[in-house]
N, C-alpha and C. Protein backbone atom coordinates (compact mmCIF):
# COMPACT_ATOMS: atom_id res chain seq x y z
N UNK A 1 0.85 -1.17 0.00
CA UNK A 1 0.00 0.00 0.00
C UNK A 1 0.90 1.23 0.00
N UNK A 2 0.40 2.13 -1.30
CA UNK A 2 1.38 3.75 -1.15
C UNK A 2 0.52 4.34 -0.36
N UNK A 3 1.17 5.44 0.33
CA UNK A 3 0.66 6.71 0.58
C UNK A 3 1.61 8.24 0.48
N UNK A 4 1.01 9.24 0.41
CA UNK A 4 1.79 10.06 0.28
C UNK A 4 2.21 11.12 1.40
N UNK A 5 3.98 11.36 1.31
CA UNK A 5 4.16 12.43 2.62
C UNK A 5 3.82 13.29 2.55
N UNK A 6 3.66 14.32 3.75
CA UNK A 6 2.97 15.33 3.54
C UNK A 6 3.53 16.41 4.35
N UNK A 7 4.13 17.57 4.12
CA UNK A 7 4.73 18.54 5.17
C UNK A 7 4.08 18.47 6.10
N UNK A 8 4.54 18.74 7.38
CA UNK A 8 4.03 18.72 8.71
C UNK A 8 4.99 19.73 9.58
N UNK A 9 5.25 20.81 9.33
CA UNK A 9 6.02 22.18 9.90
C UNK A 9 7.58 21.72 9.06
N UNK A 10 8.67 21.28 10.31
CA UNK A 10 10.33 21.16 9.28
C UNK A 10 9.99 19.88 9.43
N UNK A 11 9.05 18.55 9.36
CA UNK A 11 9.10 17.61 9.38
C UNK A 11 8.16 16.81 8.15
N UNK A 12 8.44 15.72 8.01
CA UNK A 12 7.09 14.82 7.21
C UNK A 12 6.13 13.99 7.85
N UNK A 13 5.37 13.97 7.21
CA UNK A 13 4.19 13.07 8.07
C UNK A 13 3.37 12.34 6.87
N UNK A 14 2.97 11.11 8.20
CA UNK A 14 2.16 10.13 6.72
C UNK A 14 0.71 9.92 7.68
N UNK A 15 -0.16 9.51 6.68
CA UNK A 15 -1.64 9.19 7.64
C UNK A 15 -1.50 7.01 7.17
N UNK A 16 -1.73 6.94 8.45
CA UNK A 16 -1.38 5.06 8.07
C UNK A 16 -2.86 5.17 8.09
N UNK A 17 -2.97 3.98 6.71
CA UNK A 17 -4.59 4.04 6.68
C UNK A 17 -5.05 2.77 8.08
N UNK A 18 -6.50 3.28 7.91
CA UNK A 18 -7.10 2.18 8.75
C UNK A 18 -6.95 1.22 9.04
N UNK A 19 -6.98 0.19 8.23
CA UNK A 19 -6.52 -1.32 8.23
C UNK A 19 -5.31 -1.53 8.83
N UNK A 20 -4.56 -1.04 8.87
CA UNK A 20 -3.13 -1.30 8.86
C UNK A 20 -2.91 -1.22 10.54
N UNK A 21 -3.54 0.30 10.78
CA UNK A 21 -3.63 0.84 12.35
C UNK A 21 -4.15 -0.26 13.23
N UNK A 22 -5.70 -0.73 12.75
CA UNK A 22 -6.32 -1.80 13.39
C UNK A 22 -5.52 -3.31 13.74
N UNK A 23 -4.63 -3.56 12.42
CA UNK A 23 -4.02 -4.38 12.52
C UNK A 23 -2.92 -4.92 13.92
N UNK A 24 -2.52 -3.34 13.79
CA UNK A 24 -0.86 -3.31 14.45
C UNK A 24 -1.61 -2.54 16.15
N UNK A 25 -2.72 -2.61 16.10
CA UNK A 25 -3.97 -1.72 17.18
C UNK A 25 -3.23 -0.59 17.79
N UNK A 26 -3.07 0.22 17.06
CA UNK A 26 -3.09 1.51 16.89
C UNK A 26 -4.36 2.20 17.19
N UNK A 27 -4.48 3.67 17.80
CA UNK A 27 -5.64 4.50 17.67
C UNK A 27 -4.86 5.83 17.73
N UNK A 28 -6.11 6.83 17.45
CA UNK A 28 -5.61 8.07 17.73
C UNK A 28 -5.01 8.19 19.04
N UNK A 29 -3.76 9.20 19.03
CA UNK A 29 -3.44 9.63 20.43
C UNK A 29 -2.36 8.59 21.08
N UNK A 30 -1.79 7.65 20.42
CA UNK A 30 -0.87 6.38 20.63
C UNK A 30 0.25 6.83 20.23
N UNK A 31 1.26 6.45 21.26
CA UNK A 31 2.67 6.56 20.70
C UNK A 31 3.18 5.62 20.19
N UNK A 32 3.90 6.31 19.31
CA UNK A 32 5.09 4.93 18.47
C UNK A 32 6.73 5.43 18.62
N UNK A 33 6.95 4.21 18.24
CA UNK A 33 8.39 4.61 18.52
C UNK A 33 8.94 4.44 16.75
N UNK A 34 10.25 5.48 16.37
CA UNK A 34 10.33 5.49 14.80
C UNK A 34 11.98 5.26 14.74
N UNK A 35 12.05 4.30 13.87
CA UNK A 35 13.58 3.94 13.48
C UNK A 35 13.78 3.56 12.06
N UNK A 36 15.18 4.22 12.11
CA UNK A 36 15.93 3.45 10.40
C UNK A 36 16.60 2.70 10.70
N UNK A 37 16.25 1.72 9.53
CA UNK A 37 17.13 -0.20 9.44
C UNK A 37 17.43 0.34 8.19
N UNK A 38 18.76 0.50 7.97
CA UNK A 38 19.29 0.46 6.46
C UNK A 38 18.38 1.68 5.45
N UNK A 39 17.65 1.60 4.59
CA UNK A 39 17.01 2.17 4.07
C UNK A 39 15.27 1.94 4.04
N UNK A 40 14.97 1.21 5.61
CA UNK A 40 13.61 0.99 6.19
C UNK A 40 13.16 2.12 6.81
N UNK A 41 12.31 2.46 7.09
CA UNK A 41 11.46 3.12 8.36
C UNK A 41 10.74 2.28 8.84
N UNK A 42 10.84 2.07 10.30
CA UNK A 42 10.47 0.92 11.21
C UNK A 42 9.09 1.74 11.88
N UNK A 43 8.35 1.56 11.98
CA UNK A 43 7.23 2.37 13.06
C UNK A 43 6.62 1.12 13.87
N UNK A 44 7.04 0.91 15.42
CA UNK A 44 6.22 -0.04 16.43
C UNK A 44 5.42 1.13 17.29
N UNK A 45 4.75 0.39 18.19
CA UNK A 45 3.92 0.63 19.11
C UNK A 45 4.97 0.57 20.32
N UNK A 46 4.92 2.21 20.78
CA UNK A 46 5.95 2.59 21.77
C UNK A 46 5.08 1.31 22.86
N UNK A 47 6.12 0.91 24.04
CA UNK A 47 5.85 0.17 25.08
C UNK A 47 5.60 1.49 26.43
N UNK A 48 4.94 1.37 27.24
CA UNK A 48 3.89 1.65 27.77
C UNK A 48 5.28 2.35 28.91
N UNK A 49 4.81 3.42 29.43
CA UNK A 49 5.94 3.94 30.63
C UNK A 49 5.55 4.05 31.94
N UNK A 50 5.61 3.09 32.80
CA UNK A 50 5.10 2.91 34.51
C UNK A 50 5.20 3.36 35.37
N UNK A 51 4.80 4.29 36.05
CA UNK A 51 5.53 4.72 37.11
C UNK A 51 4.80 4.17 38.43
N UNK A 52 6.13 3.80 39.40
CA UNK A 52 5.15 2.93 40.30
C UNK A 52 4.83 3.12 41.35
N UNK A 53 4.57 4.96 41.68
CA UNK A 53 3.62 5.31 42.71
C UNK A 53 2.01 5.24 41.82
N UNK A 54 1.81 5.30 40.56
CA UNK A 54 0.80 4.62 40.03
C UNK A 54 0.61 3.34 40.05
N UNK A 55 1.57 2.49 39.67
CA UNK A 55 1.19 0.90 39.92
C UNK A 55 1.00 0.22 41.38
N UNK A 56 1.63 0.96 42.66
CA UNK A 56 1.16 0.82 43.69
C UNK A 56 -0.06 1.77 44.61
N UNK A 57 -0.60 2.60 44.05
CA UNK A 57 -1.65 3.16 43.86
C UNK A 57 -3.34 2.20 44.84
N UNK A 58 -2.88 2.60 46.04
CA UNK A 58 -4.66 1.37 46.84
C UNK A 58 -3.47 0.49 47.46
N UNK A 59 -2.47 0.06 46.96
CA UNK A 59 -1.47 -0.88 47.59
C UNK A 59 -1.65 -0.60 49.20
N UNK A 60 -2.38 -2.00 50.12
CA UNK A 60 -2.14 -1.32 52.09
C UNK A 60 -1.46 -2.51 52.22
N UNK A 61 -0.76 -2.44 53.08
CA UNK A 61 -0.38 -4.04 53.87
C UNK A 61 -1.46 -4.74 54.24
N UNK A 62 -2.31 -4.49 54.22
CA UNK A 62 -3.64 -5.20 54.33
C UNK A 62 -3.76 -6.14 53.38
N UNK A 63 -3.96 -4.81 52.50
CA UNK A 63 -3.91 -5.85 51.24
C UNK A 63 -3.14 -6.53 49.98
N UNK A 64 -1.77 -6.50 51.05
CA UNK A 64 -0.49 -7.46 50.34
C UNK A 64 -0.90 -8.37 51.27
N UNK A 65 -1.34 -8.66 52.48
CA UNK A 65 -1.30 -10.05 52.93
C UNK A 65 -2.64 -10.80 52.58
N UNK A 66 -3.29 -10.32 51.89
CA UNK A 66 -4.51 -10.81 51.04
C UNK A 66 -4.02 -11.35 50.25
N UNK A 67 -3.08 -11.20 49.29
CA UNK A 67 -2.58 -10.98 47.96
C UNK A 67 -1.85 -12.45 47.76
N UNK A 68 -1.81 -12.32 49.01
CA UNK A 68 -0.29 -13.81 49.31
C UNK A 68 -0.33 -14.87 49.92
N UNK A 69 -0.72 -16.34 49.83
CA UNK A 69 -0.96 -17.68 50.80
C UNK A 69 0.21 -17.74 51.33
N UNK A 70 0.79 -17.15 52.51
CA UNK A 70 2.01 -17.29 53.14
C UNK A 70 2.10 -18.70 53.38
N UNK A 71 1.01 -19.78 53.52
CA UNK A 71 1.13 -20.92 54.42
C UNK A 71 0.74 -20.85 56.22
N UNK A 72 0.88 -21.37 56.92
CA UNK A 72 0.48 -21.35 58.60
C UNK A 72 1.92 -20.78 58.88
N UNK A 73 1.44 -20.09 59.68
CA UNK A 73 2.25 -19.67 60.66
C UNK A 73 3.03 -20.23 61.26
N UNK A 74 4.92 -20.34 61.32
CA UNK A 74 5.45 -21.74 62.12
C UNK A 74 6.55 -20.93 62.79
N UNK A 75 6.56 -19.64 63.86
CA UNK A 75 7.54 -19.94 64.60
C UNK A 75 7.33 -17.96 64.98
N UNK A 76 8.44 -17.16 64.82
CA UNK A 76 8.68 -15.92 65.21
C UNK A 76 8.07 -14.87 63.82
N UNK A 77 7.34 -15.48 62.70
CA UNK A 77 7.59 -14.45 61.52
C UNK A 77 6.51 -13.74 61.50
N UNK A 78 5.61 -13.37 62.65
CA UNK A 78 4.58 -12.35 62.65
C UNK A 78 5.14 -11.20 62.75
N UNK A 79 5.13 -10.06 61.86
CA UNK A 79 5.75 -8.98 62.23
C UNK A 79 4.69 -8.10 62.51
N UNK A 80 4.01 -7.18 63.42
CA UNK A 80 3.19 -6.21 63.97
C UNK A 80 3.75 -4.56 64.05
């Protein structure tokens, strides 16, 4: 499939048609990440950036010992 570049200020820009987006699940507003292989242009789906006062976000000690079948209890390892 062609498409054509198109000025976009000092840069170029392409519109990936539909199919292609759906394919690779793309939407508006998605980052990609852009590289040259030899005389390729590579375009993936940037990987996702975590930060982990968000991923621990509701995290209580409460509910890490929910989280976890320690097994029974066998000796000094209750910590309070």
């Amino acid at each position: 499939m062609q498409v054509v570049l198109a000025r976009w200020g000092n840069s170029l820009g392409l519109r990936i048609p539909k199919d292609v987006a759906v394919r690779v699940g793309l939407r508006e507003g998605a980052r990609v990440e852009v590289d040259a292989e030899g005389n390729r242009i590579v375009i993936t789906p940037a990987r996702p950036h975590y930060v982990l006062a968000d991923l621990l976000r509701g995290m209580t000690p409460e509910a890490m010992r929910d989280a976890f079948d320690w097994g029974p209890v066998r000796g000094r390892e209750i910590a309070e």
